[in-house]
Protein backbone atom coordinates (compact mmCIF):
# COMPACT_ATOMS: atom_id res chain seq x y z
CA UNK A 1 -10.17 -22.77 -17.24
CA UNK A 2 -8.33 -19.13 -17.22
CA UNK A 3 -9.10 -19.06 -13.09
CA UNK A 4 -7.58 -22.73 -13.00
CA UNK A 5 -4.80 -21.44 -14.63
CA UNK A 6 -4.22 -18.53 -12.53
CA UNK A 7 -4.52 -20.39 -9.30
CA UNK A 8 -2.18 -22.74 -10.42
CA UNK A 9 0.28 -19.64 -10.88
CA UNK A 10 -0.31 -18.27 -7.68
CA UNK A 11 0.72 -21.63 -5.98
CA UNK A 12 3.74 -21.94 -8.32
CA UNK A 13 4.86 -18.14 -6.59
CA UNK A 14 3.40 -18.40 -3.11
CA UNK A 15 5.54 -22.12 -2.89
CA UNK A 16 8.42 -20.73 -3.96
CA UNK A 17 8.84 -22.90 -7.38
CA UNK A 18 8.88 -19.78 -9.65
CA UNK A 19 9.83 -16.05 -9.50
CA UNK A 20 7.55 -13.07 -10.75
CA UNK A 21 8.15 -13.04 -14.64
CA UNK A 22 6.21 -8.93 -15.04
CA UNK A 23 4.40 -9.97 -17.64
CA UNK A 24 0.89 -10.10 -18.11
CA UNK A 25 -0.23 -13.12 -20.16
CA UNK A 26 -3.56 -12.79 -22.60
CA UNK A 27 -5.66 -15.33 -23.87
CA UNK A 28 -7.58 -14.20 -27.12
CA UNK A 29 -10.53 -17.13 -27.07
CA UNK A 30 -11.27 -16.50 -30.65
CA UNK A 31 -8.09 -17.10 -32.44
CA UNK A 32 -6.48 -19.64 -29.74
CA UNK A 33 -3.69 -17.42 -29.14
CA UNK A 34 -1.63 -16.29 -26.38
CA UNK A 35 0.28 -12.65 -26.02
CA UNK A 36 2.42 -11.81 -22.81
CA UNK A 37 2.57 -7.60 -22.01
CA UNK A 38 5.51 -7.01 -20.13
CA UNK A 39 5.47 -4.87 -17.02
CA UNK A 40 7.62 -2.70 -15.09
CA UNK A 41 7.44 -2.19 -11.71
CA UNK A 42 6.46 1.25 -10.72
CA UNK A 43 8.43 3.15 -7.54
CA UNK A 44 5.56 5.01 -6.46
CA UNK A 45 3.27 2.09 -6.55
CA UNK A 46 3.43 0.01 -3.31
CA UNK A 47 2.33 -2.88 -4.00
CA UNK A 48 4.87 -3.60 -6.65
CA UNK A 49 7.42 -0.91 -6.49
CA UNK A 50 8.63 -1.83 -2.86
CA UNK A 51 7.21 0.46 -0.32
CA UNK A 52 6.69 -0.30 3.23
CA UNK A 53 4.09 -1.59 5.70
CA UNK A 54 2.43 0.83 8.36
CA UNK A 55 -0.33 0.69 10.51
CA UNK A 56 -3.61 3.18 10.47
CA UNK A 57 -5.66 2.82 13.21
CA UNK A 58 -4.88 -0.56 14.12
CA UNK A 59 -4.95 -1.72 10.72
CA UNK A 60 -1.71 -2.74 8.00
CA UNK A 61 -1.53 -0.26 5.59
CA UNK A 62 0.75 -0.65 2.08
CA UNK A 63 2.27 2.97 1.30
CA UNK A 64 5.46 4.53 -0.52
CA UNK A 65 8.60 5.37 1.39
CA UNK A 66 9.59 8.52 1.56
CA UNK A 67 5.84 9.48 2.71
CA UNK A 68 5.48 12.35 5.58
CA UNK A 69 2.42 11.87 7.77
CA UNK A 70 0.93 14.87 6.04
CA UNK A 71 1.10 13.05 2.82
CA UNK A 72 -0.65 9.98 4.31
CA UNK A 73 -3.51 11.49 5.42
CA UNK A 74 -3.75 13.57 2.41
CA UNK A 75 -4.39 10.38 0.34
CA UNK A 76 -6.68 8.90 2.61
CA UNK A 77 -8.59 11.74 2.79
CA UNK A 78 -8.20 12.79 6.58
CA UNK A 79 -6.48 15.94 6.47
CA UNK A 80 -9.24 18.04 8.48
CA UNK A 81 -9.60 20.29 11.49
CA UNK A 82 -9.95 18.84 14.85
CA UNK A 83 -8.15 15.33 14.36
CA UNK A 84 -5.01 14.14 16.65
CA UNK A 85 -2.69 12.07 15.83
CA UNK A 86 -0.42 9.39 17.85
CA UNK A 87 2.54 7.88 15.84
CA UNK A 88 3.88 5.33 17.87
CA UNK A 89 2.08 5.82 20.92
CA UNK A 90 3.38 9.47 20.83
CA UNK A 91 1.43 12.78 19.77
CA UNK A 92 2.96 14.26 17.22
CA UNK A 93 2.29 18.01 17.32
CA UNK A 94 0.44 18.76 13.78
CA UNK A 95 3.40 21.39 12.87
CA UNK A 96 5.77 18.31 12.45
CA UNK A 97 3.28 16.54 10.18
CA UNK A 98 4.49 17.89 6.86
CA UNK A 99 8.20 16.82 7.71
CA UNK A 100 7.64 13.69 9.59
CA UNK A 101 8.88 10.76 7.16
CA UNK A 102 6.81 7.51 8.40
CA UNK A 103 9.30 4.15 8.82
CA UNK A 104 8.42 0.56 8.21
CA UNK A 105 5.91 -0.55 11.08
CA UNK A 106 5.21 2.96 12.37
CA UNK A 107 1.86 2.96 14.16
CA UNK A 108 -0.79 5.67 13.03
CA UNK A 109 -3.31 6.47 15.19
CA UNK A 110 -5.92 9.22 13.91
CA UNK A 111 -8.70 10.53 16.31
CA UNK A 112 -10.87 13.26 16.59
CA UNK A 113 -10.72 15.53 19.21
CA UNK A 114 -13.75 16.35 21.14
CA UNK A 115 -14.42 18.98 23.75
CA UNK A 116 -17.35 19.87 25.69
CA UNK A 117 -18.74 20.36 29.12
């Protein structure tokens, strides 16, 4: 029943016939009784608090605004020695990395670098 009912809301949003209400709705089983939590939005979060679309290595990636490349790679866990990076098709030297503030659609591409003989 509770996944019928959540489908049901999904196609109510995704069609357009209702508008995000931030609230979480309950359903205690025992006493028959519903309780909504409301919800506010968080900035920082980027699925709800706006952020922007980027992609990593070919692949969309949710993140902040306001994020430098450093940052990125920080929270994915790729800041490490030996790694190049492209943004936009472009290598951006890693001295800019710290001040380089990403923009909606920017293209990421992380690779290692590999010399040898």
């Amino acid at each position: 029943m509770m996944g019928t009912l959540q489908a049901l809301e999904t196609i109510k949003l995704l069609s357009g016939m209702a508008t995000p209400r931030n609230t979480l709705r309950l359903f205690d089983a025992r006493t028959s009784n519903w309780r909504a939590l409301a919800l506010q939005r968080s900035r920082s979060c980027p699925v709800c608090g706006g952020g922007m679309q980027i992609w990593f290595n070919d692949e969309p990636l949710a993140c902040a605004d306001n994020l430098s490349v450093s940052a990125l790679l920080t929270q994915l866990e790729q800041q490490q020695p030996g790694v190049a990076l492209a943004l936009n098709q472009h290598i951006l030297p890693r001295d800019r990395w710290e001040d380089h503030l990403l923009q909606e659609g920017d293209r990421v591409l992380l690779f290692q670098v590999i010399a040898g003989g």
